[in-house]
C-alpha atoms as a PDB file:
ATOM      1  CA  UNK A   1       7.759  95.483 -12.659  1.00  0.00           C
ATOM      2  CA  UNK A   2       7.327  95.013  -9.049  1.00  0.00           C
ATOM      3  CA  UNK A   3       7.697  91.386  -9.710  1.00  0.00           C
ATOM      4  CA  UNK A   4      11.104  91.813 -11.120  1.00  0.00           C
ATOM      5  CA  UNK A   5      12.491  92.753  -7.676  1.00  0.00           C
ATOM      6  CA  UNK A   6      11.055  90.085  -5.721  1.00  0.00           C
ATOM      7  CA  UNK A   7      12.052  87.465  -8.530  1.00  0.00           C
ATOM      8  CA  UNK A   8      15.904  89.197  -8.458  1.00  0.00           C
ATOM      9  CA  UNK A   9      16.093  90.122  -4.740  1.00  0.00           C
ATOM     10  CA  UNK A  10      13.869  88.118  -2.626  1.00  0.00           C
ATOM     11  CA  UNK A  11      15.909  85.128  -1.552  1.00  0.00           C
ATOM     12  CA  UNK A  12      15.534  82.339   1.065  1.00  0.00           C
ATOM     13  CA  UNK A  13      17.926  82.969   4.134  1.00  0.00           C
ATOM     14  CA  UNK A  14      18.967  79.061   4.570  1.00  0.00           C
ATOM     15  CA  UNK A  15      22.174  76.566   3.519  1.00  0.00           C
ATOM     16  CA  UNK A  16      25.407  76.832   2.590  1.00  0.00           C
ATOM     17  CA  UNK A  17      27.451  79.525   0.792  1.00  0.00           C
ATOM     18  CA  UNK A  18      28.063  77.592  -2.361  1.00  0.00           C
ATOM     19  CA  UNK A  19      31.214  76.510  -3.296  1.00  0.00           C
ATOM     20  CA  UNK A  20      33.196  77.652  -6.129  1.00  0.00           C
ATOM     21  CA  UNK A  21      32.627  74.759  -8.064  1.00  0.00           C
ATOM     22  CA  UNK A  22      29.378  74.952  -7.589  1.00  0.00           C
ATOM     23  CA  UNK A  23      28.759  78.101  -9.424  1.00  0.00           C
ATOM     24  CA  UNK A  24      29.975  79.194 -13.540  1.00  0.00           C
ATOM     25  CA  UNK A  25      32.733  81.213 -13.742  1.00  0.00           C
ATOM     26  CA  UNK A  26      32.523  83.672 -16.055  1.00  0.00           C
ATOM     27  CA  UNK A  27      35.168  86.271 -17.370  1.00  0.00           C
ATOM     28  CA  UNK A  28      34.333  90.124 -17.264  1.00  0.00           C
ATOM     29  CA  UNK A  29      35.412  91.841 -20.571  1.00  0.00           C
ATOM     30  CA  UNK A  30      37.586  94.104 -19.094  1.00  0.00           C
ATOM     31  CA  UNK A  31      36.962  97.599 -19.768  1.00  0.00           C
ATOM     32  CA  UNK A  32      34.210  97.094 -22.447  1.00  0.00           C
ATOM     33  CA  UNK A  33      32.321 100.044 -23.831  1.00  0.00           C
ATOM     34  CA  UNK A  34      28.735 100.055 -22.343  1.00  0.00           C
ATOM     35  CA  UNK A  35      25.915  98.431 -24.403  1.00  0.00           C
ATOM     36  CA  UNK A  36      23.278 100.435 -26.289  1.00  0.00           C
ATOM     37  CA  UNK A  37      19.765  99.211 -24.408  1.00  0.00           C
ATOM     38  CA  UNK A  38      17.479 101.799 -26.425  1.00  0.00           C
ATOM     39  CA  UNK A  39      14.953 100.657 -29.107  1.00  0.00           C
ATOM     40  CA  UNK A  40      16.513  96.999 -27.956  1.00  0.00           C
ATOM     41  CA  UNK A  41      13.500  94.231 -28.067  1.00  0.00           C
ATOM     42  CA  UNK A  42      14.519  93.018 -24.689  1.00  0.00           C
ATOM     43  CA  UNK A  43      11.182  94.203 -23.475  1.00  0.00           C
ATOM     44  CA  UNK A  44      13.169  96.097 -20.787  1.00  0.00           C
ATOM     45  CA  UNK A  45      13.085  99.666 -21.072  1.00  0.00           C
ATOM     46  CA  UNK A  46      16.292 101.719 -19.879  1.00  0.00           C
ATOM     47  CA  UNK A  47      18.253 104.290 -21.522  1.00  0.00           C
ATOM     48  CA  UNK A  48      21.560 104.364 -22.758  1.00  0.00           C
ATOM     49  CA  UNK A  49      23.643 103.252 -20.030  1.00  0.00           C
ATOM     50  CA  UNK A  50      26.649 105.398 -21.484  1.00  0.00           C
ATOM     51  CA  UNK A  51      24.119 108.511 -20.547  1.00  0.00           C
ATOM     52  CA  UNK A  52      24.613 107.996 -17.070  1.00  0.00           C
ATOM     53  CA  UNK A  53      26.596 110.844 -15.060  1.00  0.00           C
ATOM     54  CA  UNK A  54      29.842 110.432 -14.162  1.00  0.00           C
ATOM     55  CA  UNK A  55      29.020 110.349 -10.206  1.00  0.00           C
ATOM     56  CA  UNK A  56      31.558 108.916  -7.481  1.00  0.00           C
ATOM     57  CA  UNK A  57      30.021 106.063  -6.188  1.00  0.00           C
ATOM     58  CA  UNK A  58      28.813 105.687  -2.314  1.00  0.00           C
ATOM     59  CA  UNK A  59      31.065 103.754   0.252  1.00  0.00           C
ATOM     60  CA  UNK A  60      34.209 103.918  -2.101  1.00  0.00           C
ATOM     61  CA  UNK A  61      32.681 101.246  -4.174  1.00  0.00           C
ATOM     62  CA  UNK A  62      34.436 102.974  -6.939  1.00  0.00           C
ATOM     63  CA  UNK A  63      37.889 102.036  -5.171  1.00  0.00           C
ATOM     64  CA  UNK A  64      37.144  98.590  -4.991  1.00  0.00           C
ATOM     65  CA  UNK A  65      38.397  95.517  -7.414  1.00  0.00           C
ATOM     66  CA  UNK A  66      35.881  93.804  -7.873  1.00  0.00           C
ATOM     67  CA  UNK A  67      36.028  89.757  -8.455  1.00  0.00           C
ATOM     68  CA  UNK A  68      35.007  88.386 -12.209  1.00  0.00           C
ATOM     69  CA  UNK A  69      34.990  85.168 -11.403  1.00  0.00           C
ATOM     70  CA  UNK A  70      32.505  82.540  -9.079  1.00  0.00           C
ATOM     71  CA  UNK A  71      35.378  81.602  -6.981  1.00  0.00           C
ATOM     72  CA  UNK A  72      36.217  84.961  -6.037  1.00  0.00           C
ATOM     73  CA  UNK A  73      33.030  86.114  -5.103  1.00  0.00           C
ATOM     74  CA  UNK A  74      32.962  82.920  -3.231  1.00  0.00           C
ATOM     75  CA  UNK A  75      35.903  84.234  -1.121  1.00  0.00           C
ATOM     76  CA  UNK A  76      35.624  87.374  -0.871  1.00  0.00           C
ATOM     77  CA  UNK A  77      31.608  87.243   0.935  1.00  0.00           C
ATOM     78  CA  UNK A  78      32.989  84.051   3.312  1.00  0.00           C
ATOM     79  CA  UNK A  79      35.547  86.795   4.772  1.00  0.00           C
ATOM     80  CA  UNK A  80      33.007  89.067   5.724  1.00  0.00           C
ATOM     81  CA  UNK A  81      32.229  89.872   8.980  1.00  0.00           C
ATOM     82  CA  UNK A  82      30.623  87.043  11.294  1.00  0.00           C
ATOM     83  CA  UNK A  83      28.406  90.027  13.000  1.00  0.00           C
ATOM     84  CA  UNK A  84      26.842  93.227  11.359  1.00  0.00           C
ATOM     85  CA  UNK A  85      23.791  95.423  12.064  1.00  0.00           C
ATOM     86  CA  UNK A  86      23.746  93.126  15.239  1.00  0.00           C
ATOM     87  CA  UNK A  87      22.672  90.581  13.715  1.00  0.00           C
ATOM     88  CA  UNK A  88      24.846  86.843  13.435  1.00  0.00           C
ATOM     89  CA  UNK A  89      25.960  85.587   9.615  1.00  0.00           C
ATOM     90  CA  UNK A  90      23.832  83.004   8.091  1.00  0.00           C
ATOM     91  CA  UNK A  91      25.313  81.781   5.004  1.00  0.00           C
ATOM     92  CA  UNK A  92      22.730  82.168   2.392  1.00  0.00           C
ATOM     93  CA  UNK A  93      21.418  79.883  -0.467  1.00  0.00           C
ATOM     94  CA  UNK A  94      23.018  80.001  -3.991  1.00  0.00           C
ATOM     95  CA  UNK A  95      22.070  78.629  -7.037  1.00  0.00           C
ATOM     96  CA  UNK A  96      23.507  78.647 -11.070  1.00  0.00           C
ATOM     97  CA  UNK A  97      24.492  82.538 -11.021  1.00  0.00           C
ATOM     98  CA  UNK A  98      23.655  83.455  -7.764  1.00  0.00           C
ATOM     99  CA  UNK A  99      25.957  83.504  -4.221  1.00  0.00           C
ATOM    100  CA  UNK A 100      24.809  85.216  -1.320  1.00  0.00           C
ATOM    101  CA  UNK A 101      25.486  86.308   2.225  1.00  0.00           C
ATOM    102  CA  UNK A 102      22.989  87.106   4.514  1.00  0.00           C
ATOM    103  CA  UNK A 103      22.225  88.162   8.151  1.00  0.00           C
ATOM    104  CA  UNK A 104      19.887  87.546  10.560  1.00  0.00           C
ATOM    105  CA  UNK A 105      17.607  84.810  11.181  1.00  0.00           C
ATOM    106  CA  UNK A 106      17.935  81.343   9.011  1.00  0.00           C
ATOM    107  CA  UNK A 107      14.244  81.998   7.423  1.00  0.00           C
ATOM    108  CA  UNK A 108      13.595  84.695   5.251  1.00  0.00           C
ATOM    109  CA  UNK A 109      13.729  88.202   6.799  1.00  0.00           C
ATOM    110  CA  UNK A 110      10.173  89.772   5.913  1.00  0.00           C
ATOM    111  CA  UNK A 111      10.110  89.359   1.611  1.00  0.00           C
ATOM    112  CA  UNK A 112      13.778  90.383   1.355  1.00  0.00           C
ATOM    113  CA  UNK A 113      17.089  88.853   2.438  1.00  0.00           C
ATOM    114  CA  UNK A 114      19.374  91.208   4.288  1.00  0.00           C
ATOM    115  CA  UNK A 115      22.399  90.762   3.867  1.00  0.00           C
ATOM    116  CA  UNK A 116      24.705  91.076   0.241  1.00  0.00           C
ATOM    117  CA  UNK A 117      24.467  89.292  -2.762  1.00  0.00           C
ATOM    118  CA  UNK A 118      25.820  88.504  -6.544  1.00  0.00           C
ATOM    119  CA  UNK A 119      23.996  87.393  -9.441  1.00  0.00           C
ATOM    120  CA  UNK A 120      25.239  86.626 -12.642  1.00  0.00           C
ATOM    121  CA  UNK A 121      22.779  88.398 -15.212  1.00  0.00           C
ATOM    122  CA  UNK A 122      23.734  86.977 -18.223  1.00  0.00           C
ATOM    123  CA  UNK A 123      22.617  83.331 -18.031  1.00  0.00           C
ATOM    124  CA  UNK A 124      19.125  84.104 -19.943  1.00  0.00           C
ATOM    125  CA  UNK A 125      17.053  83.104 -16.467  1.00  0.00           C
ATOM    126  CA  UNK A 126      15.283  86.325 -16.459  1.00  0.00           C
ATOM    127  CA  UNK A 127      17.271  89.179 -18.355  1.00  0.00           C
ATOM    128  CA  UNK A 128      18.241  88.406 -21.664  1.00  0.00           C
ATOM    129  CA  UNK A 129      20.996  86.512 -22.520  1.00  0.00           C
ATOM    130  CA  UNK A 130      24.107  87.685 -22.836  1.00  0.00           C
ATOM    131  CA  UNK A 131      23.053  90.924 -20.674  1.00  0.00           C
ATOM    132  CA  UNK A 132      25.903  92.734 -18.479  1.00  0.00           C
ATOM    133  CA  UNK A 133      26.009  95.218 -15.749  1.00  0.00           C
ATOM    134  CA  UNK A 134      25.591  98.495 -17.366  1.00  0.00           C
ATOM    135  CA  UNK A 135      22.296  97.079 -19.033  1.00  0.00           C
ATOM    136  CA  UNK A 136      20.872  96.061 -15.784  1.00  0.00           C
ATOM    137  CA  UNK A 137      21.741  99.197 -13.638  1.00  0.00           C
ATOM    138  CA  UNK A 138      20.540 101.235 -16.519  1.00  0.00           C
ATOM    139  CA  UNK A 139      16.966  99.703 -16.113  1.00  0.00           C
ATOM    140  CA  UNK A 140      17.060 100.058 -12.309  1.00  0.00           C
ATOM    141  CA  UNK A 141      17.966 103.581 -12.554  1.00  0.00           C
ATOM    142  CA  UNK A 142      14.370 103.883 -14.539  1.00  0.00           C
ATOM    143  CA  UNK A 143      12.021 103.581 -11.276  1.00  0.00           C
ATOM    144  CA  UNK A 144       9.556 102.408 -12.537  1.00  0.00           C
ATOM    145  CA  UNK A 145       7.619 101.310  -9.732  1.00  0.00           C
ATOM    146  CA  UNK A 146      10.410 101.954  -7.041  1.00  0.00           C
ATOM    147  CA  UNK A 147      12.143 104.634  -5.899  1.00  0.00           C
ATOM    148  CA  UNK A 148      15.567 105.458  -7.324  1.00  0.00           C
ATOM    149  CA  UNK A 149      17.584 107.534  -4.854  1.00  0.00           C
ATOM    150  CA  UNK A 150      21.012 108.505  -6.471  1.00  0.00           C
ATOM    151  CA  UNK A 151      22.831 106.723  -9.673  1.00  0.00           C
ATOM    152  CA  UNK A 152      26.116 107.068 -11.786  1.00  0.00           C
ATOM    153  CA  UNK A 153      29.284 105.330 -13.222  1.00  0.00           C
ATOM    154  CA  UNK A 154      32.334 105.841 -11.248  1.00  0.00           C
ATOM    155  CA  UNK A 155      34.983 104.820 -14.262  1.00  0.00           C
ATOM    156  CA  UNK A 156      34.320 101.377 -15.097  1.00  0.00           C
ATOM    157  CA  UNK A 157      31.839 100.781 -12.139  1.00  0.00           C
ATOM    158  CA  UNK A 158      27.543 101.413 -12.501  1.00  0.00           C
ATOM    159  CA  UNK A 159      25.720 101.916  -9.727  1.00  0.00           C
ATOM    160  CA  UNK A 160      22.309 102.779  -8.555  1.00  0.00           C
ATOM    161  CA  UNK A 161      20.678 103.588  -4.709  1.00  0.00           C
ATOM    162  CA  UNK A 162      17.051 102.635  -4.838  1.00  0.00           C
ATOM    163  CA  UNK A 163      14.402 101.417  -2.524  1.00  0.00           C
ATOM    164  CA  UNK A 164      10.833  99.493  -2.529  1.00  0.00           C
ATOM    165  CA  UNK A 165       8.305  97.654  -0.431  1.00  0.00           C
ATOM    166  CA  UNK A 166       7.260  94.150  -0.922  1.00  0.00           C
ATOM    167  CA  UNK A 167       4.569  91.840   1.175  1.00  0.00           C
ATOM    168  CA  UNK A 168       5.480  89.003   3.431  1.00  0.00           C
ATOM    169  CA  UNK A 169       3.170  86.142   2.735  1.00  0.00           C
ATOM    170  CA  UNK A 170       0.875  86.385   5.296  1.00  0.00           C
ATOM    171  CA  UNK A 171       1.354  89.650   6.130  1.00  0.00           C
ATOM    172  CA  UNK A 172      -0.862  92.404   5.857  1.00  0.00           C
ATOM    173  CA  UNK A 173       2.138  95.220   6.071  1.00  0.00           C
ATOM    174  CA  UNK A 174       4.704  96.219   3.960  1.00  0.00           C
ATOM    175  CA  UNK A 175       8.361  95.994   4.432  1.00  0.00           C
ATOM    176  CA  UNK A 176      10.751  98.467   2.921  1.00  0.00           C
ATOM    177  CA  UNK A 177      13.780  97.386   1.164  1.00  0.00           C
ATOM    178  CA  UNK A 178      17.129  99.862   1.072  1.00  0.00           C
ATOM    179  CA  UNK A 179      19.453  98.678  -1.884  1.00  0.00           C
ATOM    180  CA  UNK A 180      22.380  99.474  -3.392  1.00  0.00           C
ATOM    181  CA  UNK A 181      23.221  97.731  -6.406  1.00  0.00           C
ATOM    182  CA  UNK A 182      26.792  97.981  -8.352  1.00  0.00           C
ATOM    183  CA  UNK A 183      29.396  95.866 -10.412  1.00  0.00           C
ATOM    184  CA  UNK A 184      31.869  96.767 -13.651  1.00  0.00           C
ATOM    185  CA  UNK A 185      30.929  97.528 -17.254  1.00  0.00           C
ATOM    186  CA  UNK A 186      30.868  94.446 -19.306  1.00  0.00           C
ATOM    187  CA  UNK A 187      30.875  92.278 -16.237  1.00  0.00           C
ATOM    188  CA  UNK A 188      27.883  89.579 -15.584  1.00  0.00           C
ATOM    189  CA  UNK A 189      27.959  89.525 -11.992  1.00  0.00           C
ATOM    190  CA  UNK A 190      26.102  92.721 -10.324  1.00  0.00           C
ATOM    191  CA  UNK A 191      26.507  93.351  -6.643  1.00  0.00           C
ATOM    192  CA  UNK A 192      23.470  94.160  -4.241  1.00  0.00           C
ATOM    193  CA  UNK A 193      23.702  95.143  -0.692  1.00  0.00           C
ATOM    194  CA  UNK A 194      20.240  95.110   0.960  1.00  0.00           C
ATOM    195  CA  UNK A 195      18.486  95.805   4.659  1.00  0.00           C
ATOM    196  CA  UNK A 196      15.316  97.317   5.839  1.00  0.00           C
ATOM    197  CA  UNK A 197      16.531 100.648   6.453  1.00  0.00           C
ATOM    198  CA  UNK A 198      19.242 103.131   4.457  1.00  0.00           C
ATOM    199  CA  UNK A 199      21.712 102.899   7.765  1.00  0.00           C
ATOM    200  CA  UNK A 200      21.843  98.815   7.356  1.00  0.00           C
ATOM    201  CA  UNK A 201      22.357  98.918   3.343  1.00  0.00           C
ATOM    202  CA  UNK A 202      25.421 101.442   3.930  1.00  0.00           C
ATOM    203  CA  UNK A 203      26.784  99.455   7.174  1.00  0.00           C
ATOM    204  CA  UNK A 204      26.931  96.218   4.756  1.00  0.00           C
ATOM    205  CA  UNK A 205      28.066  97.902   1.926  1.00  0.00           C
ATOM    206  CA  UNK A 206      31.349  99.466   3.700  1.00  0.00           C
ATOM    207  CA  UNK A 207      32.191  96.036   5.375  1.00  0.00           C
ATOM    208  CA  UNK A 208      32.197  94.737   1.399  1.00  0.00           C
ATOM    209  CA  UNK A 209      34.740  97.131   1.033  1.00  0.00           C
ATOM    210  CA  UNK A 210      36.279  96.638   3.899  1.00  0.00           C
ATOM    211  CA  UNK A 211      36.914  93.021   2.612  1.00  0.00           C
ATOM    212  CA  UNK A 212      37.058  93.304  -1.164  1.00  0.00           C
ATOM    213  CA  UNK A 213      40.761  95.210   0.290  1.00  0.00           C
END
């Protein structure tokens, strides 16, 4: 499964944010009971995501309205911060499904991105169609091959703190990868904030607070 992070996280640091246009809009089904993954034929193995504990989620996350749509997510990562971590805003690449926000230099940053990102999961590109949030974070709270740190739903919002390593091409280290990964029941769109250390996921987490307010 280590290939499923690198094909979901692991993102070129270079171009544009896209614009809203650019990018399907889809509607979150507000409030919808979580999904039943067990005995699915996905090929994805995760419990039920309504087994989950209720947990309040890190950085107020829980607090936070989230946007349903492309063009708010759009917004909401251009009026981030121009500076965090100490490192200057490079607007990242985005594709069908998938805007992004990232810091640092305008190559990729070891074999992650850091910086924050949203990916619509329910286009059929790699989970199955159809698939929401509380599918998704119920797999990554399964650790397969990474390390899951904390987990929950916070009323309507899933969430999961996990970690990993990956290899730079190249490279004969390995870089660690800090993640925090969230977004509301029955929603496509899940939320990632990722950096190389724990300090650097929270720092970019709070300033998506800070400007989801």
């Amino acid at each position: 499964m280590g290939a499923v992070w690198l094909l979901f996280f692991v993102l070129s640091c270079s171009g544009p944010i896209p614009t809203a246009t650019s990018n399907p809009t889809p509607t979150q089904v507000a409030g919808a009971a979580p999904a039943d993954t067990s005995g699915s034929d996905s090929g994805f193995d995760a419990p039920d995501p309504g087994s989950l504990p209720e947990a309040i989620a890190p950085q107020s996350l829980g607090e936070v309205n989230l946007p349903d749509q492309a063009d708010g997510i759009v917004t909401l990562l251009i009026g981030l911060p121009s500076t965090l971590m100490g490192r200057q805003r490079t607007n990242g690449p985005g594709g069908t499904g998938e805007i992004n926000a990232s810091y640092g230099t305008t190559g990729p940053v070891g074999c992650g991105t850091v910086g924050l990102q949203a990916m619509n999961v329910s286009t059929g590109d790699f989970y199955p169609q159809g698939w929401t949030v509380e599918r998704v974070i119920a797999v990554f709270t399964t650790g397969a091959d990474w390390t899951v740190e904390d987990f929950g739903r916070d009323g309507n919002l899933f969430w999961v703190v996990w970690s990993t390593t990956c290899s730079s091409e190249g490279s004969s280290g390995m870089d660690s990868i800090s993640i925090t990964s969230w977004g509301n029941a029955g929603s496509p769109w899940v939320f990632s904030a990722s950096a190389g250390n724990p300090e650097g996921r929270d720092e970019l987490t709070a300033a998506f607070v800070t400007a989801s307010r």
